[in-house]
C-alpha atoms as a PDB file:
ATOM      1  CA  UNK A   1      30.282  -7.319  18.475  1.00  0.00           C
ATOM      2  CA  UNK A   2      29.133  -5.783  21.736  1.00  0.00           C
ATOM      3  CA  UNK A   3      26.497  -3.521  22.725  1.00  0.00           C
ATOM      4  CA  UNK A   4      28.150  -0.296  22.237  1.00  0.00           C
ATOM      5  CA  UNK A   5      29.142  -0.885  18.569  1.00  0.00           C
ATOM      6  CA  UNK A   6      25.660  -1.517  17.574  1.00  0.00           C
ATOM      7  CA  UNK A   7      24.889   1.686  18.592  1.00  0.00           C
ATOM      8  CA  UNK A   8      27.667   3.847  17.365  1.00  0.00           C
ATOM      9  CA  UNK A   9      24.761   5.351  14.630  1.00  0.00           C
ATOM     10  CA  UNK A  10      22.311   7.199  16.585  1.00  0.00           C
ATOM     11  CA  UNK A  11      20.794   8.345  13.218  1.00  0.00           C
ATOM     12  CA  UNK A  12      20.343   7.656   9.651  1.00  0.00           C
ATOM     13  CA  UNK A  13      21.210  10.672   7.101  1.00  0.00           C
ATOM     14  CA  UNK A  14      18.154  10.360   4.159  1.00  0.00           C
ATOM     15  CA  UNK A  15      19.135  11.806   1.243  1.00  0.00           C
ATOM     16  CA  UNK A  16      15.981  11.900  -0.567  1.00  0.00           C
ATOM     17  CA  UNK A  17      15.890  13.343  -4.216  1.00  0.00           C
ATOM     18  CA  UNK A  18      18.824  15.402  -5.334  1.00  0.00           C
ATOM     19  CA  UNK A  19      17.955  18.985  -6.136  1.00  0.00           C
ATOM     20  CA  UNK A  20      18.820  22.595  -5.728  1.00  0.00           C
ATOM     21  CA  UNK A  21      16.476  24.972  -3.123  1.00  0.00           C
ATOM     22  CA  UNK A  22      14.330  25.191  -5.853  1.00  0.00           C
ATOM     23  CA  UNK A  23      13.647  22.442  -6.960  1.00  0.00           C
ATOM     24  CA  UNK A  24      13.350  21.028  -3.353  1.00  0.00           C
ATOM     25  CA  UNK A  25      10.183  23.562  -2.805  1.00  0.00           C
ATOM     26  CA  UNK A  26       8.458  22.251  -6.098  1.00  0.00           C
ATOM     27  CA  UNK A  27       9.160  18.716  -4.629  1.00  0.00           C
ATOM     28  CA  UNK A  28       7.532  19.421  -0.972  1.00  0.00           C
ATOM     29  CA  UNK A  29       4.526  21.283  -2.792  1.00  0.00           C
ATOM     30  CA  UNK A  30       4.021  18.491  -5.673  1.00  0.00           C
ATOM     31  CA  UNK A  31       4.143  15.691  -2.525  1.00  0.00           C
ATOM     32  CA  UNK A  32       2.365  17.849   0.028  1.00  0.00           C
ATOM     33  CA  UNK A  33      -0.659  18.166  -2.891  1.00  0.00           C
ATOM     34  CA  UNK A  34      -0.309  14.228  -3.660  1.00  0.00           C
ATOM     35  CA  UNK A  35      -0.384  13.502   0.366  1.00  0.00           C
ATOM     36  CA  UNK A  36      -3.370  15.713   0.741  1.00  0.00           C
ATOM     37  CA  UNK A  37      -5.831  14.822  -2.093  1.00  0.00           C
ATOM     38  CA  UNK A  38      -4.870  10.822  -0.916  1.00  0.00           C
ATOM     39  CA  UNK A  39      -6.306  12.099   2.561  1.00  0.00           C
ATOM     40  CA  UNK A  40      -9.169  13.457   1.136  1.00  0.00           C
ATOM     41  CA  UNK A  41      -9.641  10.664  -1.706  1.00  0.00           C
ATOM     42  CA  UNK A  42      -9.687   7.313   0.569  1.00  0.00           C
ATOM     43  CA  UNK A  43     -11.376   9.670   3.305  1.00  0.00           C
ATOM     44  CA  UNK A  44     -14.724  10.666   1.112  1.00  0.00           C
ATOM     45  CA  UNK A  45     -14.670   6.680   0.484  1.00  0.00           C
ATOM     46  CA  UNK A  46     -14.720   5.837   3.595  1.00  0.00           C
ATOM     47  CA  UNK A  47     -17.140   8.369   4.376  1.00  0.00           C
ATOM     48  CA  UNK A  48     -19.725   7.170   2.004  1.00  0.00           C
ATOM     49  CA  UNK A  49     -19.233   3.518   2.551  1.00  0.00           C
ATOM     50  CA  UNK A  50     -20.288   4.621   6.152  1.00  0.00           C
ATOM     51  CA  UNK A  51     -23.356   7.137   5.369  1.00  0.00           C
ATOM     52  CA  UNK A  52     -24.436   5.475   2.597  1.00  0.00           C
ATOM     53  CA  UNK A  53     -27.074   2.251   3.605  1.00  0.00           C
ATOM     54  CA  UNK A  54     -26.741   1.285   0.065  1.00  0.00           C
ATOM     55  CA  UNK A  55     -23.200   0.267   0.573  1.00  0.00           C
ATOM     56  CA  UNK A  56     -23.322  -1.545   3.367  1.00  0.00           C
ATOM     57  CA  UNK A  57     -22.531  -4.818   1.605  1.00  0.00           C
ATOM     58  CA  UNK A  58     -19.408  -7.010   2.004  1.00  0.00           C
ATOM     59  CA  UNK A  59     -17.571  -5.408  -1.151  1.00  0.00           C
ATOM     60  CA  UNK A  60     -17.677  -1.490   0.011  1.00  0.00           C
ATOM     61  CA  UNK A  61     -17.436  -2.687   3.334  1.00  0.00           C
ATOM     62  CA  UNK A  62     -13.658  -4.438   2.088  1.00  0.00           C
ATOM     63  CA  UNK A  63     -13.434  -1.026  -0.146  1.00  0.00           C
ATOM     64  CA  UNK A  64     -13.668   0.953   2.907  1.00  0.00           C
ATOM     65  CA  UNK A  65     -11.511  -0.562   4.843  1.00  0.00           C
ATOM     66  CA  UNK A  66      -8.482  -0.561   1.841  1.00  0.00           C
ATOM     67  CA  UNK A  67      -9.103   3.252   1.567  1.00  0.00           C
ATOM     68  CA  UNK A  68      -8.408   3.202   5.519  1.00  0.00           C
ATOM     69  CA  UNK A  69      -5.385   1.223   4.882  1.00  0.00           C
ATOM     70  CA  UNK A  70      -4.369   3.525   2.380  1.00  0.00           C
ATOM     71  CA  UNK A  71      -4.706   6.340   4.624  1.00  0.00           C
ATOM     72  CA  UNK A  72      -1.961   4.825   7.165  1.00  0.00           C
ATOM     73  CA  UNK A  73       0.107   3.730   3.966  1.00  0.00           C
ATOM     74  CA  UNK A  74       1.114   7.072   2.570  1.00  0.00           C
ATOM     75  CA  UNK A  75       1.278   8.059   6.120  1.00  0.00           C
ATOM     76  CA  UNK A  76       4.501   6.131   7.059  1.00  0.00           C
ATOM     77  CA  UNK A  77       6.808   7.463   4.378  1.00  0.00           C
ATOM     78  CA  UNK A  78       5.435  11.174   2.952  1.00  0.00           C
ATOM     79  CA  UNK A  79       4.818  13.263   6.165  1.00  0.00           C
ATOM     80  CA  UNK A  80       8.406  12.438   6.837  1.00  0.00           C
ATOM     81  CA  UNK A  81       9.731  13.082   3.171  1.00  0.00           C
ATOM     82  CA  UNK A  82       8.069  16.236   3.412  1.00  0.00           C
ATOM     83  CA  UNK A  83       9.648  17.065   6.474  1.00  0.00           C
ATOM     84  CA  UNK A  84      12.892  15.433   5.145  1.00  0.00           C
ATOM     85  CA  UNK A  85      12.493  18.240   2.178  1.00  0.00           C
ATOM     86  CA  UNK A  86      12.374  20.989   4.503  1.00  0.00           C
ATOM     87  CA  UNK A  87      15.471  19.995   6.554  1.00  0.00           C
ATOM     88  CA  UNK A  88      18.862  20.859   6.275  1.00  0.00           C
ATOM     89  CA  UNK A  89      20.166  18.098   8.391  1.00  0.00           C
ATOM     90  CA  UNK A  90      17.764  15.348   6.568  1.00  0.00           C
ATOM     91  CA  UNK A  91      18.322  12.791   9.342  1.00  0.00           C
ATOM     92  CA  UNK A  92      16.296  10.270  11.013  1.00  0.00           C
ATOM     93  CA  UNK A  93      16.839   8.488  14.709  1.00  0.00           C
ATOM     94  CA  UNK A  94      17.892   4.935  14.573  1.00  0.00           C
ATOM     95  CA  UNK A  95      14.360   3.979  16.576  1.00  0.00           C
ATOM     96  CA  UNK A  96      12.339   6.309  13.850  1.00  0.00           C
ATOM     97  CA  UNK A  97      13.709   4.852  11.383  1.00  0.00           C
ATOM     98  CA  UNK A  98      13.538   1.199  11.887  1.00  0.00           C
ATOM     99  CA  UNK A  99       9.243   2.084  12.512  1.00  0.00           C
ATOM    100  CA  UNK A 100       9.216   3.744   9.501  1.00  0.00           C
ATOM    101  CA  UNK A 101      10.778   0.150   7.906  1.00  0.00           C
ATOM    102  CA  UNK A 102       8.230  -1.552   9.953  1.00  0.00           C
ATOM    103  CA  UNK A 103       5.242  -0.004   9.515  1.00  0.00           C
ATOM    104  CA  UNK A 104       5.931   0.674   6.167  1.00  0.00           C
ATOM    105  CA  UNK A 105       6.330  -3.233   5.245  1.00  0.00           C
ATOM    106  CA  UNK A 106       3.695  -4.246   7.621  1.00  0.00           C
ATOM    107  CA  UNK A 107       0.914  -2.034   5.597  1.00  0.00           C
ATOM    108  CA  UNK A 108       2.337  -3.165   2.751  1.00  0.00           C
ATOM    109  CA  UNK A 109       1.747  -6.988   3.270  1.00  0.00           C
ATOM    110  CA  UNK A 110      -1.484  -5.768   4.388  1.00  0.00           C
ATOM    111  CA  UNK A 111      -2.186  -3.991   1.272  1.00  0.00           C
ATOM    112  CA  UNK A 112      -0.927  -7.134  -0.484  1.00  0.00           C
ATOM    113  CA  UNK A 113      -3.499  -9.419   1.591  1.00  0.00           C
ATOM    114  CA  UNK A 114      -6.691  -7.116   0.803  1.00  0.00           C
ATOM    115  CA  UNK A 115      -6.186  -7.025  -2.689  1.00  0.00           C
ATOM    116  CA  UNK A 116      -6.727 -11.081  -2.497  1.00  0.00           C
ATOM    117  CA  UNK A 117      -9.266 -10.851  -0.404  1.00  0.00           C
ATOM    118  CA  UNK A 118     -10.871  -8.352  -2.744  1.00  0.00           C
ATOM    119  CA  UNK A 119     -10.518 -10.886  -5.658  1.00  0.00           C
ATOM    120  CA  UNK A 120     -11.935 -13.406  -3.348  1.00  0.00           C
ATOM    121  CA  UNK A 121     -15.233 -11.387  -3.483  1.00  0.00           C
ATOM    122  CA  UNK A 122     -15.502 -10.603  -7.061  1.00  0.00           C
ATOM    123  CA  UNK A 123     -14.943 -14.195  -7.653  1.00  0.00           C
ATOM    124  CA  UNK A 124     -17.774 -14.793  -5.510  1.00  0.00           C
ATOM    125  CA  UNK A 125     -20.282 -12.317  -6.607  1.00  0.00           C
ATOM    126  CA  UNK A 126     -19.814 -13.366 -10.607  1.00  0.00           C
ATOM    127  CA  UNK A 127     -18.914 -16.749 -10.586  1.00  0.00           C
ATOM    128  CA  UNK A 128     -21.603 -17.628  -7.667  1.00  0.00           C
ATOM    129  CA  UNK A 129     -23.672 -15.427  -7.325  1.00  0.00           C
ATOM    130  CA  UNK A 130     -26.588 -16.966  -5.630  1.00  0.00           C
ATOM    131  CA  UNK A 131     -24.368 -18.646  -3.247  1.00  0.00           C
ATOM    132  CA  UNK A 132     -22.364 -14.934  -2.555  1.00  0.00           C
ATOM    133  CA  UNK A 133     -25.390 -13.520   0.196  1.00  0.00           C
ATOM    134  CA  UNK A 134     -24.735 -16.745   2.305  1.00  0.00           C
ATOM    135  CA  UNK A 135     -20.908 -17.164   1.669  1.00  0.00           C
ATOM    136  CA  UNK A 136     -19.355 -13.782   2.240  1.00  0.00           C
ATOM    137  CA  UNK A 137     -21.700 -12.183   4.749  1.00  0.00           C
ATOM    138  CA  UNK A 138     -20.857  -9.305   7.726  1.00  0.00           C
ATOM    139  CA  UNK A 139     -19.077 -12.148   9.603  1.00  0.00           C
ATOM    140  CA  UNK A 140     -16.840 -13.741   7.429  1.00  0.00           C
ATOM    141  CA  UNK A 141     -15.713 -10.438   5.832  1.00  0.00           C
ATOM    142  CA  UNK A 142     -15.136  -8.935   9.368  1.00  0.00           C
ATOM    143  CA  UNK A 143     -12.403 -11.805   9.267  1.00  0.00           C
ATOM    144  CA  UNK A 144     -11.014 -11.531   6.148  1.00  0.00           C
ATOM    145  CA  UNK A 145     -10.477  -8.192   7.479  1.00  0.00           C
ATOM    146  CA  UNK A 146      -9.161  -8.716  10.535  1.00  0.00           C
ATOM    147  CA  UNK A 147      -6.584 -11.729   9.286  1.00  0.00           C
ATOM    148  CA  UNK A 148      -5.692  -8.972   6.705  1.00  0.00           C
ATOM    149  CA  UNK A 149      -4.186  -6.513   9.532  1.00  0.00           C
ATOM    150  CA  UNK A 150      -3.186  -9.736  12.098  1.00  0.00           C
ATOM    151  CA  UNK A 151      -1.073 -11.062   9.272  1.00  0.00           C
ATOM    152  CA  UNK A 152       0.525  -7.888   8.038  1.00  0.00           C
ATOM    153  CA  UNK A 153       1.932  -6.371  11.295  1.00  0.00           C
ATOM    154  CA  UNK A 154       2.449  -9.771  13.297  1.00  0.00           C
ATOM    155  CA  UNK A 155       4.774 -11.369  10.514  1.00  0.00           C
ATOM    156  CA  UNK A 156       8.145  -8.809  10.387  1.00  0.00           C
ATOM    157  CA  UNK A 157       8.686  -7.092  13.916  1.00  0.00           C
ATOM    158  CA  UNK A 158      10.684 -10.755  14.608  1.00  0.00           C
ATOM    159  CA  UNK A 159      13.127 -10.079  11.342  1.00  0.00           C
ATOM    160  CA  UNK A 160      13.025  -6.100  11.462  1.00  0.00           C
ATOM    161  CA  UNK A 161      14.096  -6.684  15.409  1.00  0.00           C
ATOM    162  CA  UNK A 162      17.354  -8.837  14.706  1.00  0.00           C
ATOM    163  CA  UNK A 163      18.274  -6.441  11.473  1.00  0.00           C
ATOM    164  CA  UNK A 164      18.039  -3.588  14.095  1.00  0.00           C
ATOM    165  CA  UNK A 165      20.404  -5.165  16.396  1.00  0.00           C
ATOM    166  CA  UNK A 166      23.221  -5.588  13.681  1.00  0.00           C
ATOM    167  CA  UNK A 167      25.916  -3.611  13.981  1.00  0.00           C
ATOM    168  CA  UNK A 168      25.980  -0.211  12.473  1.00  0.00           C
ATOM    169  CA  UNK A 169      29.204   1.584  12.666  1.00  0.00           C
ATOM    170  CA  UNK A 170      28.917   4.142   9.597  1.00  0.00           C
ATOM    171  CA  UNK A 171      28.486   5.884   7.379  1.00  0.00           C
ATOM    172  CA  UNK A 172      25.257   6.694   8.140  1.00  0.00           C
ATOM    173  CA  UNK A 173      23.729   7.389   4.921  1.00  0.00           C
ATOM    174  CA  UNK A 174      20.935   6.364   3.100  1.00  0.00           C
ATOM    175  CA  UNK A 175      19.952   7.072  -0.400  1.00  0.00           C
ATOM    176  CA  UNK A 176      16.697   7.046  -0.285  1.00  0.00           C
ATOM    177  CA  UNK A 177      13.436   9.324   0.934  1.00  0.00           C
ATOM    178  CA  UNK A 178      12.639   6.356   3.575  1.00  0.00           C
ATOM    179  CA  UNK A 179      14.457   3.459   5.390  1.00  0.00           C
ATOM    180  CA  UNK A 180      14.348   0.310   3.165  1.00  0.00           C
ATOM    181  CA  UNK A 181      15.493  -3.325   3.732  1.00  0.00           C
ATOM    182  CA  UNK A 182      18.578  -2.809   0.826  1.00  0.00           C
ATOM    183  CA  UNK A 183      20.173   0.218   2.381  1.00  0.00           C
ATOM    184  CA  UNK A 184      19.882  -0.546   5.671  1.00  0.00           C
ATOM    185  CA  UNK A 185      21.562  -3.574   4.850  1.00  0.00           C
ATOM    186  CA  UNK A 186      24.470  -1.970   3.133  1.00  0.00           C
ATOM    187  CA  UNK A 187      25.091   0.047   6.138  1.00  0.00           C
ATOM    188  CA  UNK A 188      25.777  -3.410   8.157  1.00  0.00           C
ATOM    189  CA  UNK A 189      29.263  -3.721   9.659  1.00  0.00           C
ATOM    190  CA  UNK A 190      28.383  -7.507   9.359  1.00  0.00           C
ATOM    191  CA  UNK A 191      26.791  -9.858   6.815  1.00  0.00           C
ATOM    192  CA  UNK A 192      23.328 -11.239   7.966  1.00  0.00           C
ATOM    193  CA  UNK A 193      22.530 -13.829   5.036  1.00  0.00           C
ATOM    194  CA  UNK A 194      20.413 -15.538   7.308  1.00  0.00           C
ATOM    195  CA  UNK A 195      18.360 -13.033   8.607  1.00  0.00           C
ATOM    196  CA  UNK A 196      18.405 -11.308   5.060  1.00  0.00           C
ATOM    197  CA  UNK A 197      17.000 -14.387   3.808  1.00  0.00           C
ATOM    198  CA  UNK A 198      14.481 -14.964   6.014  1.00  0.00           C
ATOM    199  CA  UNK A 199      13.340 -11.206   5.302  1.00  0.00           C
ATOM    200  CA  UNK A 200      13.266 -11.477   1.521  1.00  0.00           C
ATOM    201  CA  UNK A 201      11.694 -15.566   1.479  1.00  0.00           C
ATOM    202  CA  UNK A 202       9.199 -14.144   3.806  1.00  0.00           C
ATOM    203  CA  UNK A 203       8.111 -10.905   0.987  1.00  0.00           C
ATOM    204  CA  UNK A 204       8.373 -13.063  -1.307  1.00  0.00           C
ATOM    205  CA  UNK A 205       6.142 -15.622   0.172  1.00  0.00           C
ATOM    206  CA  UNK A 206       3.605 -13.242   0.383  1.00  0.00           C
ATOM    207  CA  UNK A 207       3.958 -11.711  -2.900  1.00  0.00           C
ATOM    208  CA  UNK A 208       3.616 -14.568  -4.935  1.00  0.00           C
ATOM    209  CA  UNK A 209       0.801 -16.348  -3.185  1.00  0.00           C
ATOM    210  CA  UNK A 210      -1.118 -13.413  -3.317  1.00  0.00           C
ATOM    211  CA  UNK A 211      -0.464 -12.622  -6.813  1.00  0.00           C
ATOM    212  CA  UNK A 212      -1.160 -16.203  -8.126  1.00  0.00           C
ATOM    213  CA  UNK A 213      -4.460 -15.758  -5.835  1.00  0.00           C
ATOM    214  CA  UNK A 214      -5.524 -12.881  -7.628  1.00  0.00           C
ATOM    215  CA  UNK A 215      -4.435 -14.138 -11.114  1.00  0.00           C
ATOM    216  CA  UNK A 216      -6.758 -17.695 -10.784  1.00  0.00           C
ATOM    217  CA  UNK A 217      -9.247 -15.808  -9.298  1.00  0.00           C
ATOM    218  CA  UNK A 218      -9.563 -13.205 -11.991  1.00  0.00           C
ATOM    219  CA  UNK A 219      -8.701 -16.293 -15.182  1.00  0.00           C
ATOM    220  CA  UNK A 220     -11.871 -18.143 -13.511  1.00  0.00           C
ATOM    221  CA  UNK A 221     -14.107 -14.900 -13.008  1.00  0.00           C
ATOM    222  CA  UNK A 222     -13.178 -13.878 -16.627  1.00  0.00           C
ATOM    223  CA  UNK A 223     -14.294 -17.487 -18.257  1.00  0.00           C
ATOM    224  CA  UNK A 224     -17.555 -16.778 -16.458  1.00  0.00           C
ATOM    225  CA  UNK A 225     -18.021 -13.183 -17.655  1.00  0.00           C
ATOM    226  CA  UNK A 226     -17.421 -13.932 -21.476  1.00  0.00           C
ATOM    227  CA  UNK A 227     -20.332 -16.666 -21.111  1.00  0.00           C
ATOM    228  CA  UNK A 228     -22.735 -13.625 -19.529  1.00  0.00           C
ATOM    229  CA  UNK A 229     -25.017 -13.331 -23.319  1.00  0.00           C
ATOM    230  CA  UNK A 230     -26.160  -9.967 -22.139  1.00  0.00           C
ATOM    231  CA  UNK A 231     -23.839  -7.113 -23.008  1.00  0.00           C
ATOM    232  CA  UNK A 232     -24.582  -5.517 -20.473  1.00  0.00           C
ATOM    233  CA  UNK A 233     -24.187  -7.734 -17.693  1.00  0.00           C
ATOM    234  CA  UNK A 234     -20.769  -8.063 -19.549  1.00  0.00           C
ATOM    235  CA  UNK A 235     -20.372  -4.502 -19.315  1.00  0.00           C
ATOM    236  CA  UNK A 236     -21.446  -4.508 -15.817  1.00  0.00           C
ATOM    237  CA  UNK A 237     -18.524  -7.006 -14.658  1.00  0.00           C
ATOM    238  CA  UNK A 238     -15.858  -5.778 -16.574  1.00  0.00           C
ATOM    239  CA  UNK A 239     -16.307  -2.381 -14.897  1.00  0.00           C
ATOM    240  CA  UNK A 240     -16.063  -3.797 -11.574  1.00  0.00           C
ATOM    241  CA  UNK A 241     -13.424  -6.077 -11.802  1.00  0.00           C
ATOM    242  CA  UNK A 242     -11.452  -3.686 -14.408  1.00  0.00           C
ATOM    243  CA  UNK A 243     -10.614  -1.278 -11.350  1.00  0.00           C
ATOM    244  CA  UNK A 244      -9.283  -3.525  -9.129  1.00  0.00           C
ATOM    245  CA  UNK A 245      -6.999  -5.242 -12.054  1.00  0.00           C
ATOM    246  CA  UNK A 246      -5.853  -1.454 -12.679  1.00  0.00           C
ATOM    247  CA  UNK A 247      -4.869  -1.235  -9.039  1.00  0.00           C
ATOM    248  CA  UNK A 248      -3.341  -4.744  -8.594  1.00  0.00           C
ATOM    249  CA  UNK A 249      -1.140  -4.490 -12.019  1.00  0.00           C
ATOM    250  CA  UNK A 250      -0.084  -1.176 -10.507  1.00  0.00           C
ATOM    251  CA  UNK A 251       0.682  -2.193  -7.413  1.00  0.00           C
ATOM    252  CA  UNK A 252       2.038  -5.584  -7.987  1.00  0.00           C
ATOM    253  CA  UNK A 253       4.051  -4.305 -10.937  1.00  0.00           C
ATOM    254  CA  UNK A 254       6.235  -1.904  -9.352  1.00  0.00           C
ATOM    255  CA  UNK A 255       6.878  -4.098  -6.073  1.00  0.00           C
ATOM    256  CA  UNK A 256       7.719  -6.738  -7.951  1.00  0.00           C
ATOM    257  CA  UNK A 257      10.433  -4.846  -9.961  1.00  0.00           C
ATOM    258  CA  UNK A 258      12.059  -3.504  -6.359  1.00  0.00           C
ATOM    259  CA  UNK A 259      11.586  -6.162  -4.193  1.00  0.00           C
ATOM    260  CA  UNK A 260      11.705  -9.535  -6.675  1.00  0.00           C
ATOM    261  CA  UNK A 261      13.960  -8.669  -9.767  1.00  0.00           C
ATOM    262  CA  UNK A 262      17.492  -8.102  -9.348  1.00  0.00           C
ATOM    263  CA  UNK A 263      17.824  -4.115  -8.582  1.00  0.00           C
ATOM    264  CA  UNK A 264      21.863  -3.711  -9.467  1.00  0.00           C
ATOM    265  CA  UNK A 265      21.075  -3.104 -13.227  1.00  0.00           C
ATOM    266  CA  UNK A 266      18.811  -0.006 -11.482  1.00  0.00           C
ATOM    267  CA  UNK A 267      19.844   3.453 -11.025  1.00  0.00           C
ATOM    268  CA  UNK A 268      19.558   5.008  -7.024  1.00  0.00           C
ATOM    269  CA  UNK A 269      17.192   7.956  -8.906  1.00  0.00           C
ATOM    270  CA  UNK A 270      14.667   4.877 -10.499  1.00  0.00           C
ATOM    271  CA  UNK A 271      14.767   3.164  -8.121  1.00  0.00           C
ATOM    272  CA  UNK A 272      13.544   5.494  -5.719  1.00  0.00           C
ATOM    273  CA  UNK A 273      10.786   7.212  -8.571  1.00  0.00           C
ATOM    274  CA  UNK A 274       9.692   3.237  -8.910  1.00  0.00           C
ATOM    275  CA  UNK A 275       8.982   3.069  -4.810  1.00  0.00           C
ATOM    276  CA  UNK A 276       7.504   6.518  -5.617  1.00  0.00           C
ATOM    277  CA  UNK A 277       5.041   4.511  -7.269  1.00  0.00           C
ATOM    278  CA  UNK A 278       3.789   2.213  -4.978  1.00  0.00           C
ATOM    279  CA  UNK A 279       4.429   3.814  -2.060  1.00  0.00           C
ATOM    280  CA  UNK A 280       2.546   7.259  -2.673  1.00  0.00           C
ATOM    281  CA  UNK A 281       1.243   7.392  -5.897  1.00  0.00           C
ATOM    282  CA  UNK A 282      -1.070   3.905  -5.979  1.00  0.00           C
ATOM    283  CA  UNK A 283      -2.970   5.320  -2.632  1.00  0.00           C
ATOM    284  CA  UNK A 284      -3.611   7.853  -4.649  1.00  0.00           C
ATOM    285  CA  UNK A 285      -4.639   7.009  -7.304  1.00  0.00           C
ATOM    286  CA  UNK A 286      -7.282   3.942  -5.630  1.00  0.00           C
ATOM    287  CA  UNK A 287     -10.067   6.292  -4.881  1.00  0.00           C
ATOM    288  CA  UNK A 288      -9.990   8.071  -8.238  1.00  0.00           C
ATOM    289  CA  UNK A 289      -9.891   4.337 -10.157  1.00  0.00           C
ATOM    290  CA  UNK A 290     -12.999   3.073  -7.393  1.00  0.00           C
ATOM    291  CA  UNK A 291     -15.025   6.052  -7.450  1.00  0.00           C
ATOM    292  CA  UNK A 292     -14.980   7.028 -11.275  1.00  0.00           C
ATOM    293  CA  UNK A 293     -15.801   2.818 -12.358  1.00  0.00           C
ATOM    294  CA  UNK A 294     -18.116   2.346 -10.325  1.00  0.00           C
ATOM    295  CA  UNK A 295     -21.871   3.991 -10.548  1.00  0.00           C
ATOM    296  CA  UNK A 296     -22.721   3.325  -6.695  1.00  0.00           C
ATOM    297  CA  UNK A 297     -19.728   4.589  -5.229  1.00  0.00           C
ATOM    298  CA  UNK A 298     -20.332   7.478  -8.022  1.00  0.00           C
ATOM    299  CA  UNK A 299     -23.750   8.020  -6.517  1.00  0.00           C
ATOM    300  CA  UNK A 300     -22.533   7.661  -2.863  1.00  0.00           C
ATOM    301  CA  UNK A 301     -20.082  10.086  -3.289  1.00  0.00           C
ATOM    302  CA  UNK A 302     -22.289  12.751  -4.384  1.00  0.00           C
ATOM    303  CA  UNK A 303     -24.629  12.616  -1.590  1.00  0.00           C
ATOM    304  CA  UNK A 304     -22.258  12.758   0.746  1.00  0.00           C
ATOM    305  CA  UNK A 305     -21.128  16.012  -0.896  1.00  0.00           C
ATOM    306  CA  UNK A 306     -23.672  17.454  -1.316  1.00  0.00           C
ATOM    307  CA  UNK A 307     -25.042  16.796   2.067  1.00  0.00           C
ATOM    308  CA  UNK A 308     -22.187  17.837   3.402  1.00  0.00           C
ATOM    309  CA  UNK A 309     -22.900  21.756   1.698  1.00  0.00           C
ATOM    310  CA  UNK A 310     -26.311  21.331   2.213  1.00  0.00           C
ATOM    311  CA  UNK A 311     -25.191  21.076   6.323  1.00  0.00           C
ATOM    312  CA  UNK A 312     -23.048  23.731   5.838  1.00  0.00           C
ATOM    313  CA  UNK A 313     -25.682  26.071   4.708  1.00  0.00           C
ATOM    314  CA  UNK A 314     -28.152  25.669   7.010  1.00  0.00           C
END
């Protein structure tokens, strides 16, 4: 099809969440709360992994950078939704939309590749610890952290390119509160199996290795920690791992229904409450899960607070 039928959409019409006026204005106020407490949430992380000396150590300095990626996270779908809310048109350009699609996967794989890496350290700290000092010191974290963001944004604007350049010829509506691979798709004038497959192999790829990662990584830390005799060493690990298992079952969960499981059996409404989930609600939830398991983080939080008033103050 020539160039000119590709681009007979200009724009994408998102629907978003069905609703009288109303119920539209609770919406924007109960996402607009959500968006700014996940701001403020992964930002007072980041802030104490920074001011705090005692958390300069490989594992804050991997928790401070996931609150960062956070940050971006819920930034490439709810500013948008909120302003999607607000709109009477509720339409997105054909270039804005396919960023949304590829930032929005591209922080995701990211997301996915940090939460291994994260496993990667617990492993090391319980299951060798005197080894850990030597093993996952400043350097080799800086690249774990840096392979986390090469990997995630170099691996889809290849696929996301050739899925922009199908041809689009209406209708130009999308049921959803942000531009995903399914609905984009089922606006296609023309089947793309190939490049569809590619797409999805590639997800999946990185799903599942990262997901096995985490679950031998967690079976092999958790033999260790049941042979700690002291309870509370025991204690001690389960608290630390326990808040990262919280995060990865609810993260891993609720992809894995949308983006490995068939979705036909779905309703439009659940599945958009389900991305809901993991799209806005997980970065939210990851500084409450960190901060309230974890004594140090507890402790670094505080000071930072309450240097903060004491600065205001004076």
């Amino acid at each position: 099809m020539n160039r000119s039928a590709r681009h007979t959409i200009t724009e994408f019409v998102l629907l978003g969440f069905p609703g009288c006026w109303k119920i539209q204005i609770f919406l924007f106020s109960l996402f607009l709360v959500v968006y700014v407490l996940t701001l403020l949430g992964n930002g007072a992380i980041i802030c104490a992994v920074r001011c705090d000396p005692q958390l300069h150590t490989p594992m804050y300095f991997l928790l401070g950078n996931f609150a960062f990626l956070e940050i971006w996270y819920v930034s490439s779908t709810v500013p948008n939704m909120l302003a999607n809310i607000l709109s009477k048109t509720k339409t997105i350009s054909f270039s804005g939309c396919f960023l949304q699609f590829y930032f929005f996967f591209s922080l995701g794989t990211t997301e996915c590749l940090f939460l291994a890496v994260m496993a990667y350290d617990r492993y090391l700290a319980i299951c060798r610890p005197l080894h850990y000092p030597t093993i996952m010191n400043g350097r080799l974290s800086g690249m774990l952290v840096s392979f986390c963001w090469l990997i995630g944004f170099l691996g889809y604007p290849i696929p996301i390119f050739f899925i922009s350049q199908l041809p689009f010829c209406g209708p130009n509506i999308i049921d959803h509160f942000l531009c995903d691979m399914d609905p984009l798709m089922a606006l296609s004038c023309a089947p793309a199996p190939i490049t569809e497959f590619i797409f999805y192999a590639q997800s999946s790829v990185v799903l599942f290795f990262t997901i096995l990662y985490i679950l031998r990584s967690y079976t092999l830390l958790l033999r260790v920690v049941f042979q700690v005799p002291s309870a509370v060493g025991r204690r001690k690990a389960f608290s630390t791992c326990g808040s990262h298992l919280v995060v990865v079952s609810l993260f891993y969960g609720t992809v894995m229904v949308m983006y490995v499981s068939p979705t036909y059996g779905i309703s439009t409404l659940m599945q958009k409450i389900i991305t809901l989930v993991y799209a806005v609600m997980t970065p939210l939830f990851n500084p409450l899960i960190y901060s309230l398991r974890n004594k140090d983080m507890k402790l670094a939080l505080g000071n930072v607070l309450f240097g903060m008033r004491i600065s205001e103050n004076t």
